[in-house]
C-alpha atoms as a PDB file:
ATOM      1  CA  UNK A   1     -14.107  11.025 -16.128  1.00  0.00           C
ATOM      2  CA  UNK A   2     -13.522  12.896 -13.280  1.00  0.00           C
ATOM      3  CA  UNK A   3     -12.330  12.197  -9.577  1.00  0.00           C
ATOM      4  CA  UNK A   4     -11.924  14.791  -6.955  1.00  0.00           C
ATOM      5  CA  UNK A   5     -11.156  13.889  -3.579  1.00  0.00           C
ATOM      6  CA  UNK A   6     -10.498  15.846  -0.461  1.00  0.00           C
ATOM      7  CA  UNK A   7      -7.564  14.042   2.283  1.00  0.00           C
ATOM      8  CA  UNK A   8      -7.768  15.140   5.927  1.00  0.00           C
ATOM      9  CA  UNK A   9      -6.446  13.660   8.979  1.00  0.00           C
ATOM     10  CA  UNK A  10      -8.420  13.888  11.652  1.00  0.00           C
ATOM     11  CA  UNK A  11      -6.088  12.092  14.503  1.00  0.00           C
ATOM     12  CA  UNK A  12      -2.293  10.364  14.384  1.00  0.00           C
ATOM     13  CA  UNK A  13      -2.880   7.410  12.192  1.00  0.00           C
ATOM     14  CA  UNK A  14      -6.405   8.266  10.689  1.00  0.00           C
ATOM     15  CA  UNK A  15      -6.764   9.279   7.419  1.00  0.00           C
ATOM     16  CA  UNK A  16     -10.311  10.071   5.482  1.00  0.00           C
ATOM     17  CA  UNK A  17     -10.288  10.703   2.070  1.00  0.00           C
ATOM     18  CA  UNK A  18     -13.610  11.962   0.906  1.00  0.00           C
ATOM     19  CA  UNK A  19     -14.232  11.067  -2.711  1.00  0.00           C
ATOM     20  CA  UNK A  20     -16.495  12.652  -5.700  1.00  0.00           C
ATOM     21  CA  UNK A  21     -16.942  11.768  -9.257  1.00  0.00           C
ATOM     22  CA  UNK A  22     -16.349   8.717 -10.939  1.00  0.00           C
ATOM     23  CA  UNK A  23     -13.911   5.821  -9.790  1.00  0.00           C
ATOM     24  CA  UNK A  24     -13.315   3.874 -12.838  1.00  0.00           C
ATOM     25  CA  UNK A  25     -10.321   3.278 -14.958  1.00  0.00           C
ATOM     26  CA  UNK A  26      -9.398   5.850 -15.868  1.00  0.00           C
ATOM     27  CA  UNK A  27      -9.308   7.643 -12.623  1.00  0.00           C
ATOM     28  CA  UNK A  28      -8.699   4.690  -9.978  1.00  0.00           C
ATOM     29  CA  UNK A  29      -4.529   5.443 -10.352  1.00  0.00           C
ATOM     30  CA  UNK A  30      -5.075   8.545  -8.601  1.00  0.00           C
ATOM     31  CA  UNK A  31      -6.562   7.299  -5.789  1.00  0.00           C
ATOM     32  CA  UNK A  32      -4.522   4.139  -5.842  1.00  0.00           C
ATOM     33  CA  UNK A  33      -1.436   6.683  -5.470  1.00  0.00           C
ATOM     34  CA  UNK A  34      -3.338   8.584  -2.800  1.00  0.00           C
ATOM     35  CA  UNK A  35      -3.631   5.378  -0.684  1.00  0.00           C
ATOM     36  CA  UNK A  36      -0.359   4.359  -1.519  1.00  0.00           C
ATOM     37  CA  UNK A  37       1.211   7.966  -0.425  1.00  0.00           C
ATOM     38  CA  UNK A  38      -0.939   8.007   2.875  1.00  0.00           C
ATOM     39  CA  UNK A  39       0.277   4.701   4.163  1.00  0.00           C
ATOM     40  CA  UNK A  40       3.823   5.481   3.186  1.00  0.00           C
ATOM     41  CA  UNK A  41       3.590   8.638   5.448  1.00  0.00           C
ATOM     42  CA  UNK A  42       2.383   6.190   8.609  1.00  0.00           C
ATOM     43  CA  UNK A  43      -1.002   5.885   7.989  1.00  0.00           C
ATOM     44  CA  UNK A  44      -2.698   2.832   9.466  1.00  0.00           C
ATOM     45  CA  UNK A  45      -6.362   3.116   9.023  1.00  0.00           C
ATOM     46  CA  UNK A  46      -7.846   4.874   6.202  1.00  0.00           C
ATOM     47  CA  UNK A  47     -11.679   5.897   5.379  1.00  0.00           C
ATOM     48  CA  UNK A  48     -12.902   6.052   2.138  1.00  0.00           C
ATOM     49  CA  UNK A  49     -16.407   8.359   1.838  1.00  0.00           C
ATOM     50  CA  UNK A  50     -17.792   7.278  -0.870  1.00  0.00           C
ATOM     51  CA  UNK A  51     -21.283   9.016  -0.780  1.00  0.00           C
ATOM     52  CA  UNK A  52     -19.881  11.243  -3.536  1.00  0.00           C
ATOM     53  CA  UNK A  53     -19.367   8.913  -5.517  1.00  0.00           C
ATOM     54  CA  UNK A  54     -21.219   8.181  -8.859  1.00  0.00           C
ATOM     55  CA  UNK A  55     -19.949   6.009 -10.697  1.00  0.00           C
ATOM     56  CA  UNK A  56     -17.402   2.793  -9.743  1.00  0.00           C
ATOM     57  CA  UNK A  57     -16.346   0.243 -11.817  1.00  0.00           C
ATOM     58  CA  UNK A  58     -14.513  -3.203 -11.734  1.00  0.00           C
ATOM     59  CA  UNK A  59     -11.298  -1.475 -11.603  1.00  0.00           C
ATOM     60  CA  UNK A  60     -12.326   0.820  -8.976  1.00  0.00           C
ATOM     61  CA  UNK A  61     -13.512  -2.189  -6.653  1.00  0.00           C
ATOM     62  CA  UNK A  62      -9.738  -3.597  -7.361  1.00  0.00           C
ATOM     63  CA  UNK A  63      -8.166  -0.463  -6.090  1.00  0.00           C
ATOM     64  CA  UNK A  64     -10.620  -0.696  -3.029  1.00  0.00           C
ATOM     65  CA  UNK A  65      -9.261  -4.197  -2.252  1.00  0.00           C
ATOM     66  CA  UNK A  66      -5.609  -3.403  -2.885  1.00  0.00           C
ATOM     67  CA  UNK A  67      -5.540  -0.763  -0.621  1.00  0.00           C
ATOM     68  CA  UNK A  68      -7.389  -3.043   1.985  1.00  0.00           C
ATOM     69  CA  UNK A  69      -4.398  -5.344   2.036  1.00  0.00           C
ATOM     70  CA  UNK A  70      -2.148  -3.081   2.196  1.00  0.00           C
ATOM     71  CA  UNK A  71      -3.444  -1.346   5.398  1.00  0.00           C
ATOM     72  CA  UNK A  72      -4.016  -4.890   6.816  1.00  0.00           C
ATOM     73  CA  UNK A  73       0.036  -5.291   6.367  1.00  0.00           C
ATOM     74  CA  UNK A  74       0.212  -2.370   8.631  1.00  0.00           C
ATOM     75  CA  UNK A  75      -1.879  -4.026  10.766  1.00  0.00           C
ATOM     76  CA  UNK A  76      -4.506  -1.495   9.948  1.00  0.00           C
ATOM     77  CA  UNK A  77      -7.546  -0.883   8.153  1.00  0.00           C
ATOM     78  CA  UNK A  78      -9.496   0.358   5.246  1.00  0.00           C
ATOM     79  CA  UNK A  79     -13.411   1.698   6.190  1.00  0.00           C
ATOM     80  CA  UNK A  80     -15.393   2.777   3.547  1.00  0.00           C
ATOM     81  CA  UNK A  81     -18.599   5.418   4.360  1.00  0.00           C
ATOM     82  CA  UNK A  82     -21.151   5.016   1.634  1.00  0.00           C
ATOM     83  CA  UNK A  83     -25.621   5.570   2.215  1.00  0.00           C
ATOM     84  CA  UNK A  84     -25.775   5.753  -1.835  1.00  0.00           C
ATOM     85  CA  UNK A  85     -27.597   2.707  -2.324  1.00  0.00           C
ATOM     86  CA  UNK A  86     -26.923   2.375  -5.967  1.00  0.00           C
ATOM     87  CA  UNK A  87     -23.070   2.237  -4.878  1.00  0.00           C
ATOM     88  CA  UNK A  88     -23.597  -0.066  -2.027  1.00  0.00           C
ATOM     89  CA  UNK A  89     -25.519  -2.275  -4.316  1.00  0.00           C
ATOM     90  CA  UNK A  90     -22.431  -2.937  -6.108  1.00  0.00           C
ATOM     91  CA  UNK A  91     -20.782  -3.978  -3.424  1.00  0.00           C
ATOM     92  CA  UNK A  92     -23.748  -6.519  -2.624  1.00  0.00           C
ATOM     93  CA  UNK A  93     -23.719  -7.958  -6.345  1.00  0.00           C
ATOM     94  CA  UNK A  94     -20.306  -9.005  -5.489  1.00  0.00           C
ATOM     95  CA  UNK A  95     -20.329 -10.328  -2.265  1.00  0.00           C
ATOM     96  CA  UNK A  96     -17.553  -7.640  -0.996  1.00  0.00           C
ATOM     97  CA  UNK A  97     -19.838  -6.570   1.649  1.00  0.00           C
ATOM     98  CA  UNK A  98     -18.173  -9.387   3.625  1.00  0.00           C
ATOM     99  CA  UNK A  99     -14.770  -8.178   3.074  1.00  0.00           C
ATOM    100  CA  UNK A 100     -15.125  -4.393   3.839  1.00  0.00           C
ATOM    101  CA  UNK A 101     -17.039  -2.582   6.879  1.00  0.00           C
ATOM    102  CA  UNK A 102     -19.077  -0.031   4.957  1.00  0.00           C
ATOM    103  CA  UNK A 103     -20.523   2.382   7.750  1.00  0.00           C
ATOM    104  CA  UNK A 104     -23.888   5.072   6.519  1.00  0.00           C
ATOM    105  CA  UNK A 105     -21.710   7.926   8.253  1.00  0.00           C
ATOM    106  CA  UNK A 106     -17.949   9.292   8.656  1.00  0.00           C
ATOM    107  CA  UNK A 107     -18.627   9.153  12.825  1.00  0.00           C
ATOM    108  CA  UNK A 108     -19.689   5.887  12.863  1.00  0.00           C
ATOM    109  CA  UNK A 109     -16.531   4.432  10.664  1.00  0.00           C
ATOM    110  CA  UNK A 110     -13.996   6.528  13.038  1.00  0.00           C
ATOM    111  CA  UNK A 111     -15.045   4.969  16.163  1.00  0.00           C
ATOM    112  CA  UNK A 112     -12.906   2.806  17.740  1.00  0.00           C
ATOM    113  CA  UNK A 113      -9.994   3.582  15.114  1.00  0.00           C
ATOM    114  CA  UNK A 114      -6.660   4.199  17.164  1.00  0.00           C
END
């Protein structure tokens, strides 16, 4: 039950928070806070790498979408990086594929981000 994750910005209004660990229940208020705290300091578009990522559950996805509505309010945007295919395949099972660009690398999900 552990979640580490790593915050950087790499230009005004870009923020990437690389994630490890488990995203579940018990640790999903952390990075719920995180995402809160990032677009409260003028963040508009945030990355999520999830390729260290092992395990995310229901609640996890939940977080995922609430922070993708809240960056949408600030006419922004939530990207997540993932190539793990067992975590991609969750978002397949559900169908959220359609909601969120997922991107196989960090580059790729940062281009054309303002």
């Amino acid at each position: 039950m552990t979640l580490r994750f790593e915050t950087r910005s790499p230009r005004e209004g870009v923020t990437v928070i690389a994630l490890g660990g488990e995203v579940d229940v018990y640790t999903s208020p952390r990075l719920k806070q995180e995402m809160v705290d990032q677009l409260a300091r003028g963040t508009r578009h945030l990355v999520l790498d999830l390729n260290g990522v092992e395990y995310l559950d229901s609640t996890g996805l939940g977080v995922l979408i609430g922070g993708l509505k809240r960056a949408r309010e600030r006419s922004g945007d939530l990207r997540l990086v993932c190539d793990n295919i067992r975590i991609l395949r969750i978002f397949e099972i559900t169908g959220l594929t359609k909601i969120f660009e997922i991107y196989p690398s960090e580059s790729e999900a940062l281009t054309g981000l303002d």
